[in-house]
N, C-alpha and C. Protein backbone atom coordinates (compact mmCIF):
# COMPACT_ATOMS: atom_id res chain seq x y z
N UNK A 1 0.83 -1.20 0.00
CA UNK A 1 0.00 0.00 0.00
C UNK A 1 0.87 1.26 0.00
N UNK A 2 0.00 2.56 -0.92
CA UNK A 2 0.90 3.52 -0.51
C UNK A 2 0.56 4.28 0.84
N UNK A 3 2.28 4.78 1.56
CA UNK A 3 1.83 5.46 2.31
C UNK A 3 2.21 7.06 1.70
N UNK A 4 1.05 7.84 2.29
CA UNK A 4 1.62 9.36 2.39
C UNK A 4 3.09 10.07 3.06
N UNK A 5 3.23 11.04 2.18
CA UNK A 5 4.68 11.98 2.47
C UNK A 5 4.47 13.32 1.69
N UNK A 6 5.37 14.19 2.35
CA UNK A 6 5.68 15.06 2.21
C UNK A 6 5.54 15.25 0.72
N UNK A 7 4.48 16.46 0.27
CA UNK A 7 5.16 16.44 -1.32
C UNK A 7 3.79 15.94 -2.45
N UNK A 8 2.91 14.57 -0.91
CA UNK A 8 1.71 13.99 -2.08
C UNK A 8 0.76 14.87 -1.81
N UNK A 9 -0.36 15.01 -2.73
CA UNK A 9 -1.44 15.56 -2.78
C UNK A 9 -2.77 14.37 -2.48
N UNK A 10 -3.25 14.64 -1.02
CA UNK A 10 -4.17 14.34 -0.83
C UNK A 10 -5.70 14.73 -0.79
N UNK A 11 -6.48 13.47 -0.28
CA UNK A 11 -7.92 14.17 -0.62
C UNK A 11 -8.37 13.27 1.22
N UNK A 12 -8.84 14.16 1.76
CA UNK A 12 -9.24 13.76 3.31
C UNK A 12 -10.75 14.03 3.44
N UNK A 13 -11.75 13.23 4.21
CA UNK A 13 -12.72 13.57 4.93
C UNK A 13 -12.53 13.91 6.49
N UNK A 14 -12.56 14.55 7.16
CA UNK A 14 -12.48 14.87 8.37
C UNK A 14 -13.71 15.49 8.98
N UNK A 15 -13.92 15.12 10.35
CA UNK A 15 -14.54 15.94 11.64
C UNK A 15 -14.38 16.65 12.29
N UNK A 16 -14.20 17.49 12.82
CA UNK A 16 -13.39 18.24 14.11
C UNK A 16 -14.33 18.41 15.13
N UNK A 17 -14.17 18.63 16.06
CA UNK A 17 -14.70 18.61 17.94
C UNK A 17 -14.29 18.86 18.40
N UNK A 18 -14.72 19.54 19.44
CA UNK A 18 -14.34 20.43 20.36
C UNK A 18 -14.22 19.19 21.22
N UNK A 19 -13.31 19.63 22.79
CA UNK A 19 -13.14 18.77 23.38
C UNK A 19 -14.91 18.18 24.03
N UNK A 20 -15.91 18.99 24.35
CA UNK A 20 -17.28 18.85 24.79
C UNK A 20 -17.95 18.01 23.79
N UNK A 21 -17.50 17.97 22.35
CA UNK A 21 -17.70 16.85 21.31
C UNK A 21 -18.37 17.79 20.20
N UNK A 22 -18.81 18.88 20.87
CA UNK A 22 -19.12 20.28 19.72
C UNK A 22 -18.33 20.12 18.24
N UNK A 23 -19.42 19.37 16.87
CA UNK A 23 -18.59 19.55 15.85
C UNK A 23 -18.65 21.19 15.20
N UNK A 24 -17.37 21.48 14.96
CA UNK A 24 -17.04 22.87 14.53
C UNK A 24 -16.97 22.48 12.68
N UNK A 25 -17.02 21.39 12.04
CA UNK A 25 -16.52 21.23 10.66
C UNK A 25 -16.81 19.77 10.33
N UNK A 26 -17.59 19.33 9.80
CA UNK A 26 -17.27 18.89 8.85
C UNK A 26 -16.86 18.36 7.46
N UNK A 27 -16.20 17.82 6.77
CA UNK A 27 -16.34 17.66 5.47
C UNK A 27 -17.11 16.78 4.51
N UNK A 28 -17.61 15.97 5.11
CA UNK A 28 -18.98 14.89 4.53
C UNK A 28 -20.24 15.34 4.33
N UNK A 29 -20.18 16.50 4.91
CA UNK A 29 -21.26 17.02 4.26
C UNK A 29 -21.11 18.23 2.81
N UNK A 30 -19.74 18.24 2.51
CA UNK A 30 -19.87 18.29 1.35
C UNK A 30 -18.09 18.01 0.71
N UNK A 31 -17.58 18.54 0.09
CA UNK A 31 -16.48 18.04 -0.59
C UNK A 31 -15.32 17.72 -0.11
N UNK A 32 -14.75 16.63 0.00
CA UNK A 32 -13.34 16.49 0.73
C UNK A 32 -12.40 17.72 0.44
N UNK A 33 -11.53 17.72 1.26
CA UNK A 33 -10.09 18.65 1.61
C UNK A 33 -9.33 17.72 1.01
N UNK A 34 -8.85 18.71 -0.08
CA UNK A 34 -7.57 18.54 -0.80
C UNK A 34 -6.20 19.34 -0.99
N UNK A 35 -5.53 18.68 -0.32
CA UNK A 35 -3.98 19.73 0.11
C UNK A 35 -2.80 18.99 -0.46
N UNK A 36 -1.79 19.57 -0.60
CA UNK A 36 -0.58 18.34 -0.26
C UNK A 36 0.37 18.59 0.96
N UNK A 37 0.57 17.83 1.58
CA UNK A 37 1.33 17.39 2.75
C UNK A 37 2.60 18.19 2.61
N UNK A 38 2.99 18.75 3.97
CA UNK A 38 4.03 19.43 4.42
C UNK A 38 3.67 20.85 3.68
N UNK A 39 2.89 21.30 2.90
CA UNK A 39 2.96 22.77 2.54
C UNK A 39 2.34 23.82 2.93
N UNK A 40 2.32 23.22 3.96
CA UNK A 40 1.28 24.32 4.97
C UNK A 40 0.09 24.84 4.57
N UNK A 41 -0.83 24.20 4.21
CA UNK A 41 -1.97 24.39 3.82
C UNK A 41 -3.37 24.21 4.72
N UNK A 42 -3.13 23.32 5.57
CA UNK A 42 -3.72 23.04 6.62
C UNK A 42 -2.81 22.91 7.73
N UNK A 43 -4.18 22.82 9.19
CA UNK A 43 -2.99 23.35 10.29
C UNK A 43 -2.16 22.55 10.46
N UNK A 44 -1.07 22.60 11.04
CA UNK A 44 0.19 21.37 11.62
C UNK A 44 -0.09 20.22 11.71
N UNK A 45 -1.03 20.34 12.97
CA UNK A 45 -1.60 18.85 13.31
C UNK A 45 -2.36 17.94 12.73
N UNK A 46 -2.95 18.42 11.38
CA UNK A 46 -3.53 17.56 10.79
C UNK A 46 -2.72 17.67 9.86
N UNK A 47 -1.59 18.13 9.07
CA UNK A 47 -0.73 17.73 8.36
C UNK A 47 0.06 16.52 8.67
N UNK A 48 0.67 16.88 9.70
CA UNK A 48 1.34 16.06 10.70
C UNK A 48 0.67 14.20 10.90
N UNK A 49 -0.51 14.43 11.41
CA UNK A 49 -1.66 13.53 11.39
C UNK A 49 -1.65 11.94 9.82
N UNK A 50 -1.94 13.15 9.03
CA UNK A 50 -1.88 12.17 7.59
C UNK A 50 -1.05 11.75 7.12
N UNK A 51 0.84 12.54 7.61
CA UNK A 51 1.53 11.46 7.07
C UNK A 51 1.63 10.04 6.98
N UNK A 52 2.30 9.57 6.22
CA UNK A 52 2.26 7.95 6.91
C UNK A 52 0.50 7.06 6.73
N UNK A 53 -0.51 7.76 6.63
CA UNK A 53 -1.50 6.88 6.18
C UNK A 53 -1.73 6.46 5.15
N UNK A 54 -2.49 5.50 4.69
CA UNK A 54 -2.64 4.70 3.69
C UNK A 54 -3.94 5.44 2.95
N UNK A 55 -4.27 5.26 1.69
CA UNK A 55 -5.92 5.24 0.87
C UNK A 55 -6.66 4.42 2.10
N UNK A 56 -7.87 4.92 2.62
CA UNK A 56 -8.91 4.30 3.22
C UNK A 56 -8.42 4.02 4.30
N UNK A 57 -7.66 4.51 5.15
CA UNK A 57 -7.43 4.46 6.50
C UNK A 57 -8.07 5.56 7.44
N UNK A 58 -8.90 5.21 8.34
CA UNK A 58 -9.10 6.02 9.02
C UNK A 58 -8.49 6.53 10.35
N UNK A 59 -8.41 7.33 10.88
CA UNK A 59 -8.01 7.32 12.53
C UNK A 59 -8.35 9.01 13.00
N UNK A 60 -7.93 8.71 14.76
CA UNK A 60 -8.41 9.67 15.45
C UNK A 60 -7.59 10.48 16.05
N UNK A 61 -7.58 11.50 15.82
CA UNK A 61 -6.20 12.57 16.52
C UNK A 61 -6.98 13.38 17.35
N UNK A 62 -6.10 13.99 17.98
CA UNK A 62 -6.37 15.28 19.35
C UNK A 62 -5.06 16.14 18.71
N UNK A 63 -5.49 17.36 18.41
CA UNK A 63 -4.47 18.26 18.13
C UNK A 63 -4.42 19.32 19.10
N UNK A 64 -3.15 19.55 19.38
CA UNK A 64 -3.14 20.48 20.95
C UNK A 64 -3.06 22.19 19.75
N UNK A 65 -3.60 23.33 21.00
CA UNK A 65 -3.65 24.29 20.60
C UNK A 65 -2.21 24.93 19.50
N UNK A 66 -1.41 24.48 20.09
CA UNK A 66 0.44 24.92 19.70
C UNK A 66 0.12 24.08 18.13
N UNK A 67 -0.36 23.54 17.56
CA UNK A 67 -0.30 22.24 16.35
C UNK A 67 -1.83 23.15 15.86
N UNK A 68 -2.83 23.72 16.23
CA UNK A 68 -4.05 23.77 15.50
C UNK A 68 -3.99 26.00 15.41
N UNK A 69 -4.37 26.21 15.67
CA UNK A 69 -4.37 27.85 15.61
C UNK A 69 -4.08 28.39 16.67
N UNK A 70 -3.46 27.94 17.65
CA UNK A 70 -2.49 28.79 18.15
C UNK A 70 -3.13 29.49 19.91
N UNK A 71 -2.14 29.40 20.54
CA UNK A 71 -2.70 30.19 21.85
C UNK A 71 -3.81 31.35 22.07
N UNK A 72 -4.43 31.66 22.78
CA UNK A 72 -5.44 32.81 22.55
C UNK A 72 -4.40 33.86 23.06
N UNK A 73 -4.36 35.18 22.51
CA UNK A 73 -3.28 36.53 22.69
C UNK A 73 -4.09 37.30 23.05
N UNK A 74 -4.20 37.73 24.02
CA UNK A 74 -4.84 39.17 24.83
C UNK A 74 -4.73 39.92 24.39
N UNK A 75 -3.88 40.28 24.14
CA UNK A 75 -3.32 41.25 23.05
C UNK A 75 -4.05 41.86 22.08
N UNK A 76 -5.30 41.01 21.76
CA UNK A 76 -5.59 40.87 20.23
C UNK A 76 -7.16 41.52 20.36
N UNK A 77 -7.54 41.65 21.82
CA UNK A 77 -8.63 41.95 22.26
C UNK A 77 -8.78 44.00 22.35
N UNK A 78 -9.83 44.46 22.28
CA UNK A 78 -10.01 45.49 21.89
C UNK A 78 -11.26 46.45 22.13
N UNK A 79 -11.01 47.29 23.07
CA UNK A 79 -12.90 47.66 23.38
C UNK A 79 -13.12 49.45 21.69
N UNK A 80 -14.03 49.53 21.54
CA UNK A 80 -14.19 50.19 20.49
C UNK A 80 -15.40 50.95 21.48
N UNK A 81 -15.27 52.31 20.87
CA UNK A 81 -16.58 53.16 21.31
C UNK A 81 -17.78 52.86 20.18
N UNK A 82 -19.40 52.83 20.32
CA UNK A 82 -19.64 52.69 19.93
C UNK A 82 -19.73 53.75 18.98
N UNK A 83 -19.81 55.04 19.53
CA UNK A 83 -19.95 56.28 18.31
C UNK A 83 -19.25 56.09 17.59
N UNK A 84 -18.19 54.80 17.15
CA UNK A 84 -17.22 54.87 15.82
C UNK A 84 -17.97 53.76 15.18
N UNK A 85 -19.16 52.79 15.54
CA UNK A 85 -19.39 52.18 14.51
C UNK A 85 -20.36 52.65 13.59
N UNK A 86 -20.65 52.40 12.84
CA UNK A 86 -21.91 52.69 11.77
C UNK A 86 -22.98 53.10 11.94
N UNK A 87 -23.62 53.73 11.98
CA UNK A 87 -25.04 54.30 12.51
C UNK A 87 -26.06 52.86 13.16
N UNK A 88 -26.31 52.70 11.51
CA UNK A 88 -27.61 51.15 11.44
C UNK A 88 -26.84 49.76 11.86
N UNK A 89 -25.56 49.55 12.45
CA UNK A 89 -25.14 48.36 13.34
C UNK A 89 -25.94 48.44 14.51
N UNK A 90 -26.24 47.08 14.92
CA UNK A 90 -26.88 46.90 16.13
C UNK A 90 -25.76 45.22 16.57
N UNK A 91 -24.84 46.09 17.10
CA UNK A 91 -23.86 45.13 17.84
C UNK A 91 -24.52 43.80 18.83
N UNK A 92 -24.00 43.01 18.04
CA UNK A 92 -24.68 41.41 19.32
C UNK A 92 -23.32 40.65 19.73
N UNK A 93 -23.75 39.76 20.78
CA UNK A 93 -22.13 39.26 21.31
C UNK A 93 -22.54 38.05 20.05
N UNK A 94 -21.21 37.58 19.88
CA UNK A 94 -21.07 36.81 18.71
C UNK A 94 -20.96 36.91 16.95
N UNK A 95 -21.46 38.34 16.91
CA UNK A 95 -21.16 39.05 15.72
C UNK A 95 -19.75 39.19 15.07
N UNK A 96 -20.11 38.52 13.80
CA UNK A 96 -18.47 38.72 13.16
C UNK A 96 -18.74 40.15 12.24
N UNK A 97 -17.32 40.84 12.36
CA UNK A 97 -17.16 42.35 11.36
C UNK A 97 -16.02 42.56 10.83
N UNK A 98 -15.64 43.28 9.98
CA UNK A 98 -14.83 43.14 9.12
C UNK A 98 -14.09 44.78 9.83
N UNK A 99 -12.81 44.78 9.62
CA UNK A 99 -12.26 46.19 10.13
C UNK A 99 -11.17 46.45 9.93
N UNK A 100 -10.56 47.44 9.73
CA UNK A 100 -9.16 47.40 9.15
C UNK A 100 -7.86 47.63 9.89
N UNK A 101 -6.98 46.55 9.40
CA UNK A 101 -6.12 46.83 10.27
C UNK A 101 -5.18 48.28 10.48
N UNK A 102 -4.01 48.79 10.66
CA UNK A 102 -3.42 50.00 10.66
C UNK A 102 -2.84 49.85 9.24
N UNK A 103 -2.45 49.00 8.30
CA UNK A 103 -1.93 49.40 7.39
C UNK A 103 -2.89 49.17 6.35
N UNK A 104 -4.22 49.19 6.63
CA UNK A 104 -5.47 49.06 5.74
C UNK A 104 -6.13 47.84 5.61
N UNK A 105 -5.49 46.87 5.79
CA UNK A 105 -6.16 45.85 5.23
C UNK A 105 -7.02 45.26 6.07
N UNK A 106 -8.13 44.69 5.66
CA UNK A 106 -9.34 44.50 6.41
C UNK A 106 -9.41 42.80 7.05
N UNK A 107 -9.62 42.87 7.86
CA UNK A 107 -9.68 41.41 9.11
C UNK A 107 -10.88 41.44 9.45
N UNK A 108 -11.31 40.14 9.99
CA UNK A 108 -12.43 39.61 10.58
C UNK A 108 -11.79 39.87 12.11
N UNK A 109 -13.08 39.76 12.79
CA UNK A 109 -12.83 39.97 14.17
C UNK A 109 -14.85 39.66 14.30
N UNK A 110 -14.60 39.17 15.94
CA UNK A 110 -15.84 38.71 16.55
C UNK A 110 -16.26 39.83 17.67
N UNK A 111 -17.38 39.87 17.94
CA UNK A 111 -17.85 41.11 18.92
C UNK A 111 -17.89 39.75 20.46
N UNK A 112 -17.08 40.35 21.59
CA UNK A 112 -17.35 39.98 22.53
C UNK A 112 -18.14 40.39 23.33
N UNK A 113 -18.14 41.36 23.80
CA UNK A 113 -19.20 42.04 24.59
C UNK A 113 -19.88 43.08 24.26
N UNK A 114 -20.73 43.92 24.61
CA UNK A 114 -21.47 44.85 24.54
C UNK A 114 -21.98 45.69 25.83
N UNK A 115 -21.89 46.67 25.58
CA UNK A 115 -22.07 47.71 26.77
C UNK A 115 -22.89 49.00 25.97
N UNK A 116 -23.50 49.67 27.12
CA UNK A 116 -24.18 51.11 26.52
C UNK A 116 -23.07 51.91 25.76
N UNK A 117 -21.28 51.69 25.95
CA UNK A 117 -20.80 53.01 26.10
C UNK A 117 -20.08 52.47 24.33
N UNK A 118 -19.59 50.72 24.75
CA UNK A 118 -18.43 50.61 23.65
C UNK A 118 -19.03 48.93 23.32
N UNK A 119 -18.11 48.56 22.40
CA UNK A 119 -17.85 47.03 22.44
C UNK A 119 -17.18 46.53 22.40
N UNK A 120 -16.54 45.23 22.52
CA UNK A 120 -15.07 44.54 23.12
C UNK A 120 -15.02 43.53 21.62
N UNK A 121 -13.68 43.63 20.86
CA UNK A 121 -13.58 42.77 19.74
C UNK A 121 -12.72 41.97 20.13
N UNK A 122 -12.48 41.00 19.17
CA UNK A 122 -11.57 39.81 19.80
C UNK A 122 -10.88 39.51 18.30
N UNK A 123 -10.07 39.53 17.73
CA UNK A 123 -9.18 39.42 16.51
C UNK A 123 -8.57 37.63 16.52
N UNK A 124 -8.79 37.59 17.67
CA UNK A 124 -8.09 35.86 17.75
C UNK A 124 -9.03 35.00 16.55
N UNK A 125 -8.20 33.95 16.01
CA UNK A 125 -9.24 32.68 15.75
C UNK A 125 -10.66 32.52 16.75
N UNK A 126 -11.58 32.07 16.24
CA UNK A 126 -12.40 31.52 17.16
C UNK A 126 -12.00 30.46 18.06
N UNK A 127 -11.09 29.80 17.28
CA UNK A 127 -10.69 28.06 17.66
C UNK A 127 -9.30 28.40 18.93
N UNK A 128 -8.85 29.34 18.56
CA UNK A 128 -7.53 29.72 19.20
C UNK A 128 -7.87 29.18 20.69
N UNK A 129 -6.43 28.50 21.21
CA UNK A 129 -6.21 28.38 22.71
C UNK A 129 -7.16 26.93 23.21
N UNK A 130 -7.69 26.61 21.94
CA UNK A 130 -8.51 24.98 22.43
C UNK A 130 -7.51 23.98 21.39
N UNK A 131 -7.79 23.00 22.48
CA UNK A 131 -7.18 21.04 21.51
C UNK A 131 -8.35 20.79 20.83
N UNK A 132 -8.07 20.34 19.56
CA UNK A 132 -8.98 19.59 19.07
C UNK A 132 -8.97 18.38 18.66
N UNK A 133 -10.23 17.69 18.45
CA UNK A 133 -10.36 16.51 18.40
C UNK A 133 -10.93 16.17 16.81
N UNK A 134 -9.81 15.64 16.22
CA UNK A 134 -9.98 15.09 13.99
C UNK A 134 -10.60 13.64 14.08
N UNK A 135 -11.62 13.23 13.26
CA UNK A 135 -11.48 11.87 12.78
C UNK A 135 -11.32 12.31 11.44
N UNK A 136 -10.16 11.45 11.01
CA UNK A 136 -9.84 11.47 9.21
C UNK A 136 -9.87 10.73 8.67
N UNK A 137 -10.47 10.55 7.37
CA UNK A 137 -10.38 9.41 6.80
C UNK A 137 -9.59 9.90 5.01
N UNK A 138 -8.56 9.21 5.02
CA UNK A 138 -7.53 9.47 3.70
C UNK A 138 -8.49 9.04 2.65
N UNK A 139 -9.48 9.84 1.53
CA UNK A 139 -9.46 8.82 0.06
C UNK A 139 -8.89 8.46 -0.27
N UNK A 140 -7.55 9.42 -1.08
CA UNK A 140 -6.64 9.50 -1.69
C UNK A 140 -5.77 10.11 -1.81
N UNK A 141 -4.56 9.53 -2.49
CA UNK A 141 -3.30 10.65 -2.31
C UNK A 141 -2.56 9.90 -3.87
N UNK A 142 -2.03 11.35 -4.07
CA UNK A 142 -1.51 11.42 -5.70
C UNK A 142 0.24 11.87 -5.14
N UNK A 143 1.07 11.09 -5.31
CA UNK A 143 2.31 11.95 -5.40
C UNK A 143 3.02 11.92 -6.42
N UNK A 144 4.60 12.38 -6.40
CA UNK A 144 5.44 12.58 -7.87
C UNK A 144 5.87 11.23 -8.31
N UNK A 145 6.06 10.22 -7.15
CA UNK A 145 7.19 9.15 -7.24
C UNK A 145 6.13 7.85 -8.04
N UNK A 146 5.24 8.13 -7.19
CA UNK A 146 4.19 7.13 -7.46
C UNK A 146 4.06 5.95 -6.46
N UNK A 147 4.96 6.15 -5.32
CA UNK A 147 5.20 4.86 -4.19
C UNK A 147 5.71 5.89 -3.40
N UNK A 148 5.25 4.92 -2.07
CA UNK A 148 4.93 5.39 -0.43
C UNK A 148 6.27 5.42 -0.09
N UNK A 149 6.37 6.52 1.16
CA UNK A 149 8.03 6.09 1.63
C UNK A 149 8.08 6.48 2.76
C-alpha cells in the first residue's frame, strides 16, 4: 500500500470537535479537503496527522492548541466606542465584522461584549487556545514518485 509523504497531494474527509464533542466542521457534508502534505496548507496537526497513512485508513487525533491555531493573545482583544461604529449596526455578542487593520487591510474579528458606552472585539481565531479533536479518513493521495516512503 501507498503510504503518504511530504510532497503527495491528498484528498481527506475529516470531523473536528471540540473537546465537549461540539462539531465545529465537517467535510462529509460536502467536498473532501484537498492539500498536499508538508505545505502548509492546513494546520500542523492535521498535516502532521496524515503522514504515513494509507488510501482508506481512518483514525483519530487530538491536536493540541500549539499544532491547531495557536494560543489565545490578549493582546488581540479590543474595546471600540460605539460612536465609531456605523449608525444602522446593532452590535450582538457573537457578531463577526470586518475592520481594518493599521496598514489598511481588512480582518475579521468577533464582537465579545457589549455595553451602553463601547464594544469589546476579539481578533483571535475563534478556535484559538482549544485542543482539538480530527477523525480522518484518507481517500486519496496522488504523489510525484508514485510509491509510499
Amino acid at each position: 500500500m501507498v503510504q503518504t509523504k511530504s510532497g503527495d497531494r491528498v484528498k481527506i474527509h475529516y470531523t473536528g470537535k471540540l473537546e465537549d464533542g461540539t462539531i465545529f466542521a465537517d467535510s462529509k457534508k460536502g467536498e473532501p479537503l484537498e492539500f498536499t502534505l508538508g505545505a502548509g496548507q492546513v494546520i500542523p496537526g492535521v498535516d502532521e496527522a496524515v503522514h504515513g497513512m494509507e488510501p482508506g485508513q481512518s483514525k483519530k487525533v487530538t491536536v493540541p492548541s500549539d499544532k491547531a491555531y495557536g494560543p489565545r493573545q490578549e493582546g488581540l482583544t479590543q474595546d471600540i466606542p460605539k460612536d465609531q461604529l456605523p449608525e444602522e449596526m446593532q452590535p450582538q455578542v457573537g457578531q463577526r465584522m470586518k475592520v481594518d487593520r493599521p496598514n489598511g487591510e481588512p480582518m475579521v474579528v468577533s464582537i465579545t461584549a457589549v455595553s451602553d458606552s463601547n464594544i469589546t472585539i476579539d481578533a483571535n481565531h475563534p478556535l484559538a487556545g482549544k485542543d482539538l479533536d480530527f477523525e480522518l479518513e484518507l481517500l486519496e493521495v496522488s504523489g510525484t514518485s508514485g510509491e509510499g516512503g
